[in-house]
PDB file of N, CA and C in Angstrom:
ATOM      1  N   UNK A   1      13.716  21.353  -0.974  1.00  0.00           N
ATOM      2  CA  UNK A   1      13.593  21.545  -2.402  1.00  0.00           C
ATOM      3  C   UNK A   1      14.789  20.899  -3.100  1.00  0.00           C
ATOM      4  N   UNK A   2      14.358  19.950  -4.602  1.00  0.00           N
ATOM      5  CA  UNK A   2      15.932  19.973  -4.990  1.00  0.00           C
ATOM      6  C   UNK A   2      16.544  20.827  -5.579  1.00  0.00           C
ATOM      7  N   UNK A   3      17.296  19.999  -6.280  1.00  0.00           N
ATOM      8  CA  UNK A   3      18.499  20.642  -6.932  1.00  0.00           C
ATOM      9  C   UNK A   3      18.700  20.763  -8.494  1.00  0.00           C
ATOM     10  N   UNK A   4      18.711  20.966  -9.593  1.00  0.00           N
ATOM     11  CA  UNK A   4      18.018  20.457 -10.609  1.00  0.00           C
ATOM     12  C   UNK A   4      19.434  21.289 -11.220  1.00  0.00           C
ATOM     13  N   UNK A   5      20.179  19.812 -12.548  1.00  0.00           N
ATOM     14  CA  UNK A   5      21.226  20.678 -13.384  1.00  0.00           C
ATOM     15  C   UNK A   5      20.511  21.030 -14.424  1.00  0.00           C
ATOM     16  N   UNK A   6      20.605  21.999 -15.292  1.00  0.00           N
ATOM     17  CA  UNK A   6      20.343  22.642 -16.531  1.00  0.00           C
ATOM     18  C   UNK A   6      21.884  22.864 -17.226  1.00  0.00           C
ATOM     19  N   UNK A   7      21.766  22.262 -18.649  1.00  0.00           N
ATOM     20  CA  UNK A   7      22.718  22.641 -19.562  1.00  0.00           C
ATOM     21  C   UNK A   7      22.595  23.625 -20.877  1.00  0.00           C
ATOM     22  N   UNK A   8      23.309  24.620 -21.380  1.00  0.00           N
ATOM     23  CA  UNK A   8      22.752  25.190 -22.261  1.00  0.00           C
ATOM     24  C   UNK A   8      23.380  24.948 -23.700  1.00  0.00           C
ATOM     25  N   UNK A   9      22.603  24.639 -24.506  1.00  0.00           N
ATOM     26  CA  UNK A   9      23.028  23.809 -25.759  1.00  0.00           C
ATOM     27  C   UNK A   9      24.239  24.526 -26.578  1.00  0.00           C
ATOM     28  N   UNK A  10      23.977  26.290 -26.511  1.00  0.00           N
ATOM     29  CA  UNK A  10      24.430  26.657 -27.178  1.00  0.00           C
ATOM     30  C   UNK A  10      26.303  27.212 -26.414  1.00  0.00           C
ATOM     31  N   UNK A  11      26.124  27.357 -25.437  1.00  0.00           N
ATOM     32  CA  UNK A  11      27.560  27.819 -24.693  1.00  0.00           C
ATOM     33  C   UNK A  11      27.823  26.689 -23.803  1.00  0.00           C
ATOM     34  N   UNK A  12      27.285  25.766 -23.498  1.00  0.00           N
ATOM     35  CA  UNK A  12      27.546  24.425 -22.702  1.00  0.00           C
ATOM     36  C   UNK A  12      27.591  24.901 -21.466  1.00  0.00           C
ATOM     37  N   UNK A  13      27.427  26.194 -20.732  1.00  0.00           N
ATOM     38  CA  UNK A  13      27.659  26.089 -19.746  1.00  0.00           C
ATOM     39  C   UNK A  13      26.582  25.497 -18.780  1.00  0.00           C
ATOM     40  N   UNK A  14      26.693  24.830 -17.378  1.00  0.00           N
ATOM     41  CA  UNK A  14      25.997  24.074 -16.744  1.00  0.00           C
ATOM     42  C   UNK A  14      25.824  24.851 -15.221  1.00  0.00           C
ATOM     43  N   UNK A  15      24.153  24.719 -15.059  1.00  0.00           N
ATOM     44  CA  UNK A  15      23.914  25.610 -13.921  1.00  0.00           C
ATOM     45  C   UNK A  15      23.277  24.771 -12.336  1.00  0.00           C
ATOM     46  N   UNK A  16      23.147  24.530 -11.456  1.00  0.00           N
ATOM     47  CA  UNK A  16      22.641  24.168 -10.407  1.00  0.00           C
ATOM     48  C   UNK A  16      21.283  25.282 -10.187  1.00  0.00           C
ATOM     49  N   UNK A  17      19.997  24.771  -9.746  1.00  0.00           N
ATOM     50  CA  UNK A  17      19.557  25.642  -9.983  1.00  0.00           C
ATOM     51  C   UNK A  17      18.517  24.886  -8.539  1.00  0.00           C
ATOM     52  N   UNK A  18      17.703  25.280  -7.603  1.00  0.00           N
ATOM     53  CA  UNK A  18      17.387  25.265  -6.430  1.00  0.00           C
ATOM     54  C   UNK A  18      15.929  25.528  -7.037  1.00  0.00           C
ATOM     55  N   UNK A  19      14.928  24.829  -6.812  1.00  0.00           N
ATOM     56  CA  UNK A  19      13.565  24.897  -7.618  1.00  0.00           C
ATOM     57  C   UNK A  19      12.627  23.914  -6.622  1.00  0.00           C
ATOM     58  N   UNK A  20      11.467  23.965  -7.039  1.00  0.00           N
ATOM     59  CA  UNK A  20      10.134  23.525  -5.822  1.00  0.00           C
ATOM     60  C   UNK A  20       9.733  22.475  -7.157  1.00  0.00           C
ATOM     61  N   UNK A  21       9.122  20.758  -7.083  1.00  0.00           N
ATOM     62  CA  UNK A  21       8.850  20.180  -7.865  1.00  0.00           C
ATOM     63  C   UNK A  21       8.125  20.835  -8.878  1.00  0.00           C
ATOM     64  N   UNK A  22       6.994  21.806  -8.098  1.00  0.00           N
ATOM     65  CA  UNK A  22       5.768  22.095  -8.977  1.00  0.00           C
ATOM     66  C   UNK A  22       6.222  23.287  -9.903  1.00  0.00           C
ATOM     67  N   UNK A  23       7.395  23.588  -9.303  1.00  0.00           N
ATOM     68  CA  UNK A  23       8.585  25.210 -10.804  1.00  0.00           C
ATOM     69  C   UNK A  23       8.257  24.501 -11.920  1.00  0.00           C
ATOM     70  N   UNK A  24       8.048  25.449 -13.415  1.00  0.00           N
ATOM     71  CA  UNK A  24       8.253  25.218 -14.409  1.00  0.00           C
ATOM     72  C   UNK A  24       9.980  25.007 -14.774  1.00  0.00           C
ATOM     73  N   UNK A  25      10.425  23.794 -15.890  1.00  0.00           N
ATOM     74  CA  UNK A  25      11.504  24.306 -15.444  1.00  0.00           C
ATOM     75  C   UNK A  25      12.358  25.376 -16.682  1.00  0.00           C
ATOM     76  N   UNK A  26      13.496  25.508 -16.303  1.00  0.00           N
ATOM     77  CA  UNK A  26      13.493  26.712 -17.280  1.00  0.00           C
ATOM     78  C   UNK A  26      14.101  26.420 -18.258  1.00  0.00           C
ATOM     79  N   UNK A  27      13.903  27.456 -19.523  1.00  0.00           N
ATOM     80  CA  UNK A  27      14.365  27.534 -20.869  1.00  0.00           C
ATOM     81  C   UNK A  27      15.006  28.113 -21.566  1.00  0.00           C
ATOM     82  N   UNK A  28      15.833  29.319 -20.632  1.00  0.00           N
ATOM     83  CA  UNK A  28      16.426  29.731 -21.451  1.00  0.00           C
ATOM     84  C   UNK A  28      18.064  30.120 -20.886  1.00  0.00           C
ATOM     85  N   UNK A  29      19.152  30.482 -21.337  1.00  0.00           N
ATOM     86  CA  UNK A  29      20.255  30.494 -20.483  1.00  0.00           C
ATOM     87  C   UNK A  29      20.886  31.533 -20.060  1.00  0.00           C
ATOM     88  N   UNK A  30      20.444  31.934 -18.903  1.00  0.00           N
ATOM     89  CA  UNK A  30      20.956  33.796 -18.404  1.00  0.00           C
ATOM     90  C   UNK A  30      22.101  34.174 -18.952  1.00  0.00           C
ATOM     91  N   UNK A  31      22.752  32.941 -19.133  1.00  0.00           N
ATOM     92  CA  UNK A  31      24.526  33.899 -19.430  1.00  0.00           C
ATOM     93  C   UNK A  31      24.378  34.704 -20.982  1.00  0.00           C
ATOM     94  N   UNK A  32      23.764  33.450 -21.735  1.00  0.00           N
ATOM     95  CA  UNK A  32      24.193  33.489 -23.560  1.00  0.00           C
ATOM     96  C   UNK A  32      22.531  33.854 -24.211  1.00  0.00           C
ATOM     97  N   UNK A  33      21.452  33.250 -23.498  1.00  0.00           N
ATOM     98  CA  UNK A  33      20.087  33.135 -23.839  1.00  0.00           C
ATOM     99  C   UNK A  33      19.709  32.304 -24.828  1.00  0.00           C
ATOM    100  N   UNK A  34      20.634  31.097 -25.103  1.00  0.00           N
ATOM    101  CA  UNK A  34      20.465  29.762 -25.442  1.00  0.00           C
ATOM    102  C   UNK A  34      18.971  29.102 -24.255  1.00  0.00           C
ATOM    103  N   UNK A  35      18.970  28.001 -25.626  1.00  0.00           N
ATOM    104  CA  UNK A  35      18.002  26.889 -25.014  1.00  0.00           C
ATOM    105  C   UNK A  35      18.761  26.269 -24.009  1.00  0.00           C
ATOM    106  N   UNK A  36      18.252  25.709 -23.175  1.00  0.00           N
ATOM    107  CA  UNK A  36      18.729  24.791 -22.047  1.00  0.00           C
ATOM    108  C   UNK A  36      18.338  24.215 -21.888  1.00  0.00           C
ATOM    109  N   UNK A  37      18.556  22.675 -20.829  1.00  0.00           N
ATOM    110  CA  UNK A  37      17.725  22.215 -20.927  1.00  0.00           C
ATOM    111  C   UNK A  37      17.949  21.025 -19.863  1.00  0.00           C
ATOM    112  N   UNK A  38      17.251  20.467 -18.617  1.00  0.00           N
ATOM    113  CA  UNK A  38      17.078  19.575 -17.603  1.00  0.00           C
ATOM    114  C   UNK A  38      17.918  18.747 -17.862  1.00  0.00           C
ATOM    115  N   UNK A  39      18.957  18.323 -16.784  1.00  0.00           N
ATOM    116  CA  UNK A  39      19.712  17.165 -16.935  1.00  0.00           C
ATOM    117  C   UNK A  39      19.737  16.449 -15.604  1.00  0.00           C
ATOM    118  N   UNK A  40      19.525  14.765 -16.354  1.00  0.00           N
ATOM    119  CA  UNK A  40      19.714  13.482 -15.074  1.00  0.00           C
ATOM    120  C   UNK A  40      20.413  13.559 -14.721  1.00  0.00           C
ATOM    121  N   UNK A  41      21.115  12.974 -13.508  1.00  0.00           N
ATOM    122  CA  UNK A  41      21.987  13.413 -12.924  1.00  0.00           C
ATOM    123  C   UNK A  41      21.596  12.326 -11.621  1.00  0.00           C
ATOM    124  N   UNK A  42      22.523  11.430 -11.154  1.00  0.00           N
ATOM    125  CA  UNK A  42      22.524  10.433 -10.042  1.00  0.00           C
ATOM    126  C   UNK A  42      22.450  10.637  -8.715  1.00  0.00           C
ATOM    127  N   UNK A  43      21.651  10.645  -8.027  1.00  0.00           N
ATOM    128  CA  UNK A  43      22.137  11.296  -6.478  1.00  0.00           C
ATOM    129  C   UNK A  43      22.449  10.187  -5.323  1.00  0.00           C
ATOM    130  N   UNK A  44      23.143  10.293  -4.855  1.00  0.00           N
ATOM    131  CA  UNK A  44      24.071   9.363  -4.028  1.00  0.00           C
ATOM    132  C   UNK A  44      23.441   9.699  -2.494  1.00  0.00           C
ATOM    133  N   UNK A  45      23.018   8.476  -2.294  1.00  0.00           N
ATOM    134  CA  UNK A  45      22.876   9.228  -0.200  1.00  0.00           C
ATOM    135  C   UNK A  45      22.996   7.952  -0.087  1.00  0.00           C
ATOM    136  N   UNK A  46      23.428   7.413   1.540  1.00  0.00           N
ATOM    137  CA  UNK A  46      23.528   6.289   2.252  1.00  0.00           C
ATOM    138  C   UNK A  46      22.447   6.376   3.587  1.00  0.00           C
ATOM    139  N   UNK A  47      22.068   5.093   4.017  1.00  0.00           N
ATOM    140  CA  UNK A  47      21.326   5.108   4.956  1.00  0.00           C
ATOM    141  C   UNK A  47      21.942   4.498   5.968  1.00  0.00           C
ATOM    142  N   UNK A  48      22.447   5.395   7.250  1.00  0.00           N
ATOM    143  CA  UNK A  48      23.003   4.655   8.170  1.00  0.00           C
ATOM    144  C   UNK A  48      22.177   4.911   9.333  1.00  0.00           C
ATOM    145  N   UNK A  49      22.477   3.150  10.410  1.00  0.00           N
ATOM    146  CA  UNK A  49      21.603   3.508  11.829  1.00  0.00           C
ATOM    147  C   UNK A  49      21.113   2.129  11.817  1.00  0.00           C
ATOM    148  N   UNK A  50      20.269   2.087  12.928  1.00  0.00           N
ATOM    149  CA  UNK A  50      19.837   0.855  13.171  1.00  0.00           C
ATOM    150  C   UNK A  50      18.694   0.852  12.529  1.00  0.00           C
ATOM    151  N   UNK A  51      17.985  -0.143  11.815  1.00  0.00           N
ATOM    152  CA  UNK A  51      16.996  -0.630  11.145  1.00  0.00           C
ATOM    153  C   UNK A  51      17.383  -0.606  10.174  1.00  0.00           C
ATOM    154  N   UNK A  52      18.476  -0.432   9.183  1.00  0.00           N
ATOM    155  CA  UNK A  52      18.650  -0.745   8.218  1.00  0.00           C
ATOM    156  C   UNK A  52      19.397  -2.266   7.944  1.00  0.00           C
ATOM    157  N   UNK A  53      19.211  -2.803   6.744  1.00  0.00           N
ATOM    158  CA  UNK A  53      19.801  -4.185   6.494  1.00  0.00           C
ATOM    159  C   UNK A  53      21.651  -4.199   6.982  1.00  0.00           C
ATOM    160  N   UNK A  54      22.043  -5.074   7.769  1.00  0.00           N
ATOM    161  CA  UNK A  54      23.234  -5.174   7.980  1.00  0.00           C
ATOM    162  C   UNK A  54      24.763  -5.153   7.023  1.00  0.00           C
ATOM    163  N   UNK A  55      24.140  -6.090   5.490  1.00  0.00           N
ATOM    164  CA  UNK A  55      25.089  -5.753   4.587  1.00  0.00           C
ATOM    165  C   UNK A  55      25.086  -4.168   4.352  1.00  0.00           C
ATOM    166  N   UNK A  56      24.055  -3.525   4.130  1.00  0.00           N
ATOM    167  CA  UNK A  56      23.940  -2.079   3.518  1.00  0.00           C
ATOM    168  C   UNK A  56      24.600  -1.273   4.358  1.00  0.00           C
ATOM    169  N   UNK A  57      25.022  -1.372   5.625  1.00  0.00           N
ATOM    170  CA  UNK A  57      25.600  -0.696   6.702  1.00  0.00           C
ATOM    171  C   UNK A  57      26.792  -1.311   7.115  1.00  0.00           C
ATOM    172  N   UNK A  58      27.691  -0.495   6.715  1.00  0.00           N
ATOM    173  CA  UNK A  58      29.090  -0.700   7.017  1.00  0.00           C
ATOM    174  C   UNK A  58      29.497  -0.171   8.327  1.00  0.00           C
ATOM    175  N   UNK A  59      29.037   0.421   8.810  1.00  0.00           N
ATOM    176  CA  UNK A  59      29.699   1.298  10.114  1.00  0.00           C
ATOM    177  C   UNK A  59      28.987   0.490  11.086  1.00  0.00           C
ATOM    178  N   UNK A  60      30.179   0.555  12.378  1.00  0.00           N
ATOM    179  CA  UNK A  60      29.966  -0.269  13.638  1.00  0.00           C
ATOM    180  C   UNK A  60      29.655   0.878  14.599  1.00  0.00           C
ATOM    181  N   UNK A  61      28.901   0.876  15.047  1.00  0.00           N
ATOM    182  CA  UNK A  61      27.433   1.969  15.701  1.00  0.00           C
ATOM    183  C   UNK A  61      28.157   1.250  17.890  1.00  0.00           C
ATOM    184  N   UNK A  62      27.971   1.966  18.320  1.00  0.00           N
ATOM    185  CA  UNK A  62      28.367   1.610  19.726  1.00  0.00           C
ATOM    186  C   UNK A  62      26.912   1.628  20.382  1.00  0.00           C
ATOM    187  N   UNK A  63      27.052   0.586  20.976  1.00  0.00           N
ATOM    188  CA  UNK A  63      25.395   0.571  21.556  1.00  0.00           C
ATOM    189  C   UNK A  63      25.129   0.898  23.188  1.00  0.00           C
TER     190      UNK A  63
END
């Protein structure tokens, strides 16, 4: 499941929140009960191992 940030407009505070694609997502903010509201957010992973393209893989793998 991911990970999904929510911000709340009115106290700014910012939550991590653990949800299934098909969750509604949520609207309101437990702390203050402000609107909130889904935030983008970049996710970083690398693919290492064999079959991947050689530039994209920096690490020397012992065979």
């Amino acid at each position: 499941m991911p990970v999904y940030e929510y911000q709340c407009e009115k106290c700014k505070d910012v939550v991590e929140v653990l949800q299934k694609v098909s969750d509604e997502p949520l609207t309101e903010c437990e702390k203050c009960g402000g609107k909130i509201e889904k935030q983008f957010n970049s996710m970083n992973f690398h693919l290492y191992g064999p079959g991947f393209h050689s530039t994209d893989n920096k690490r020397k793998y012992l065979k």
